[in-house]
N, C-alpha and C. Protein backbone atom coordinates (compact mmCIF):
# COMPACT_ATOMS: atom_id res chain seq x y z
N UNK A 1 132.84 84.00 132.93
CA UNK A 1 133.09 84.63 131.65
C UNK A 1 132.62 86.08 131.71
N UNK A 2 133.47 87.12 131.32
CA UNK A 2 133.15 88.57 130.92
C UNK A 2 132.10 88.55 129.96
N UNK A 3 130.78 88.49 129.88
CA UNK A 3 129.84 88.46 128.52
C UNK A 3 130.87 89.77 127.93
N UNK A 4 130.57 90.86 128.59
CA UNK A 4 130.83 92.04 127.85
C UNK A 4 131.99 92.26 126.61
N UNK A 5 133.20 91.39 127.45
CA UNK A 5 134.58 91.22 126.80
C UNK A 5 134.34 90.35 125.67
N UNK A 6 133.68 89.52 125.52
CA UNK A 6 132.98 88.12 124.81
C UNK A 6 132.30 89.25 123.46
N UNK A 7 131.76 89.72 123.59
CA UNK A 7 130.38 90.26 123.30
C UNK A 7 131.83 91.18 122.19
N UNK A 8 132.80 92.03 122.92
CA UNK A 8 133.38 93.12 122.21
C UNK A 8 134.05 92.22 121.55
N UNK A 9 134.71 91.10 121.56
CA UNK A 9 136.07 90.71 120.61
C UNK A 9 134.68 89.91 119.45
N UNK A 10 133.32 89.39 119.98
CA UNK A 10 132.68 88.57 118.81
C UNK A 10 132.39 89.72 117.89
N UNK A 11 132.11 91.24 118.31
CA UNK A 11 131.79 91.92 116.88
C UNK A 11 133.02 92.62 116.27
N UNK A 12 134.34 92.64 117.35
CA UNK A 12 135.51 92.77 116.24
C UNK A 12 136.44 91.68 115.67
N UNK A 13 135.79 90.76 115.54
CA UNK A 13 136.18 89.55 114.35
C UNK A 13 135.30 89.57 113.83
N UNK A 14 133.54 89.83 113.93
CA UNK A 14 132.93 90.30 112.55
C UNK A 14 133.67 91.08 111.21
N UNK A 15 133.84 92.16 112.24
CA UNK A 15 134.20 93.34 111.78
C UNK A 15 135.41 93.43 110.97
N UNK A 16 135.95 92.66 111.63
CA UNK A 16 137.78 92.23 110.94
C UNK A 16 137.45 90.90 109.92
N UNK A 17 136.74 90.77 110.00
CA UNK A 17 136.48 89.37 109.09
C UNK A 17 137.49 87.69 109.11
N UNK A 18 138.33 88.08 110.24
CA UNK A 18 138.56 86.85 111.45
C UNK A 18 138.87 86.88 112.65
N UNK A 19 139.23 85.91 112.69
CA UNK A 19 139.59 86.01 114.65
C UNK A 19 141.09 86.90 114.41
N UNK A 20 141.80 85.88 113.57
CA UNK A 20 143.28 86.43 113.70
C UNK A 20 143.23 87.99 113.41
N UNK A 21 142.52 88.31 112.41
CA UNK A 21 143.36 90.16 112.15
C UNK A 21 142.43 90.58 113.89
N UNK A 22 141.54 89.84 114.40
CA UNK A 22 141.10 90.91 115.05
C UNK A 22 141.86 90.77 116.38
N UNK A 23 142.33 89.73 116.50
CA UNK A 23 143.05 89.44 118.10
C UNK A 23 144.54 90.53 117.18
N UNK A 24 145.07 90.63 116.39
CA UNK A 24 145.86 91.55 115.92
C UNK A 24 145.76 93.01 116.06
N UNK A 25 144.28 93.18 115.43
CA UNK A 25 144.20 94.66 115.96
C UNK A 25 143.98 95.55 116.88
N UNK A 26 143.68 94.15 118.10
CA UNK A 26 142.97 94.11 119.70
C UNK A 26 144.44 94.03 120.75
N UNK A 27 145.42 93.30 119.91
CA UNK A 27 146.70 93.24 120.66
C UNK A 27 146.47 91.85 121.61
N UNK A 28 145.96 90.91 120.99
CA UNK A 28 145.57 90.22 122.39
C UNK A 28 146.14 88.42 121.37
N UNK A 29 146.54 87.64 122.03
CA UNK A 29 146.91 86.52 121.65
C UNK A 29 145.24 85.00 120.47
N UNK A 30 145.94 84.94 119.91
CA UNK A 30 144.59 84.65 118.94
C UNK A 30 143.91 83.61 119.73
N UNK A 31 144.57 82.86 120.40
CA UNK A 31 143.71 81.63 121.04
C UNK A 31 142.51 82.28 122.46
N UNK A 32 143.41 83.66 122.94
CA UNK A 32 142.44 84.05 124.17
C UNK A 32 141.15 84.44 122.80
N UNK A 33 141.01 85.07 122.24
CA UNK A 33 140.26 86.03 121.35
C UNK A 33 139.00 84.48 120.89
N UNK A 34 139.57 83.47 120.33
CA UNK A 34 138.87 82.37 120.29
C UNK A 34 138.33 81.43 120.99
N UNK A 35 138.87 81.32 122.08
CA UNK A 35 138.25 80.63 123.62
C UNK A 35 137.25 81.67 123.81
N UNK A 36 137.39 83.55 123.86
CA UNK A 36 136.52 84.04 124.33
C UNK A 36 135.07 83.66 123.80
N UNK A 37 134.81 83.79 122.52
CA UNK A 37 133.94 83.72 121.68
C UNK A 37 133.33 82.34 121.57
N UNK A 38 134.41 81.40 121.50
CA UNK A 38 133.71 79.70 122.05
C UNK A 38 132.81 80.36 122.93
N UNK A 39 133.40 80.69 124.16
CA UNK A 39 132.82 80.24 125.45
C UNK A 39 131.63 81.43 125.26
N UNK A 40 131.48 82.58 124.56
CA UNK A 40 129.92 83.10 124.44
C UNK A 40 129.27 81.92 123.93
N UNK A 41 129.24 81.24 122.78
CA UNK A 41 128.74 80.59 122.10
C UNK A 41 128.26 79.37 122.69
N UNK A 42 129.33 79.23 123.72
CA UNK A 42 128.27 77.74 124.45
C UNK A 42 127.68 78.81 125.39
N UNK A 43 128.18 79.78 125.67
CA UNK A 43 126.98 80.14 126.91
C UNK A 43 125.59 80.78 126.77
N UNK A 44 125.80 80.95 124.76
CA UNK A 44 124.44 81.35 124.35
C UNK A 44 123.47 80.02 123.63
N UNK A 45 124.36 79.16 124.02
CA UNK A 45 123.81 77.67 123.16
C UNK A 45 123.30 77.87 121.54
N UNK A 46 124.23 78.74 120.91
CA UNK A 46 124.18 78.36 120.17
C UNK A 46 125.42 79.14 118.60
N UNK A 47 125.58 78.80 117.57
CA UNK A 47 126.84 79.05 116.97
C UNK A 47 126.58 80.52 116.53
N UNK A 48 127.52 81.62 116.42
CA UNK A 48 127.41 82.84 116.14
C UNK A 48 128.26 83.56 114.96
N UNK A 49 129.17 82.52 114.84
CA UNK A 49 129.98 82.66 113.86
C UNK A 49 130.26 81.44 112.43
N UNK A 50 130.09 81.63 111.30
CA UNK A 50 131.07 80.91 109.98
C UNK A 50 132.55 80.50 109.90
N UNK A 51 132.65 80.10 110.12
CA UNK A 51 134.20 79.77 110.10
C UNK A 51 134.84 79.27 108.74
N UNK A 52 135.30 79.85 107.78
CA UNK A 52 135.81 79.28 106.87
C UNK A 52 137.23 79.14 106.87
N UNK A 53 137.87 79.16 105.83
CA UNK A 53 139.67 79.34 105.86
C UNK A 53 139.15 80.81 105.06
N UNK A 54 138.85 81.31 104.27
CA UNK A 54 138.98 82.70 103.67
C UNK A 54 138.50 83.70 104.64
N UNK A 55 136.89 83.50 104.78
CA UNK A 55 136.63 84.63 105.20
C UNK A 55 135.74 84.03 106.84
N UNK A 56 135.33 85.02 108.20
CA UNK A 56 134.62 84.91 108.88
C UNK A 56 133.28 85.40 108.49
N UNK A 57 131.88 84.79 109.10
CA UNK A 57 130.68 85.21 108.82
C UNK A 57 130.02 85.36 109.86
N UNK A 58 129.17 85.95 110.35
CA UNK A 58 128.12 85.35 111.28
C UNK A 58 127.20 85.13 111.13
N UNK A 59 126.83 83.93 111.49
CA UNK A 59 125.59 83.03 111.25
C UNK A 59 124.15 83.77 111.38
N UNK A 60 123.22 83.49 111.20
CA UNK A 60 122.22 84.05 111.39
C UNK A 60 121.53 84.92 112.82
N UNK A 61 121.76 83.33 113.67
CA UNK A 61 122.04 84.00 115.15
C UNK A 61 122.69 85.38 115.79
N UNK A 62 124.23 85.03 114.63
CA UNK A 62 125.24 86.33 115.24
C UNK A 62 124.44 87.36 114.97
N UNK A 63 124.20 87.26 113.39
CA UNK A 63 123.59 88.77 112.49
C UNK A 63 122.81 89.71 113.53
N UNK A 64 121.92 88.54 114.38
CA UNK A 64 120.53 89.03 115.09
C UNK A 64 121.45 89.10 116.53
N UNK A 65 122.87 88.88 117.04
CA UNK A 65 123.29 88.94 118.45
C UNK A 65 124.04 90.54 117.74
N UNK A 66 123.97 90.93 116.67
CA UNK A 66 125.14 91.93 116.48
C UNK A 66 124.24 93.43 116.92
């Protein structure tokens, strides 16, 4: 895994406030953009993001990974 690449798409779906606008504004297919960020998340053991249907959050963890 690219941490780095991981690391850039988890704070622009903060930032975008989901995965989708941000794999949109990144140009990149929404499922790579969400596998990336899974796979930080197991490789930091632990969850970094909220997932709702409205809006994205990041969890406390993220707040403190951002």
């Amino acid at each position: 895994m690219d941490r780095l690449e991981a690391m850039s798409l988890f704070v622009a779906a903060v930032e975008a406030g989901s995965l989708s606008a941000a794999a949109r504004h990144l140009g990149m297919p929404l499922a790579t953009v969400s596998r990336k960020v899974s796979e930080l998340e197991r490789h930091l053991n632990t969850r970094l993001l909220n997932r709702s249907a409205r809006r994205l959050t990041p969890t406390d963890a993220g707040q403190a990974y951002l």
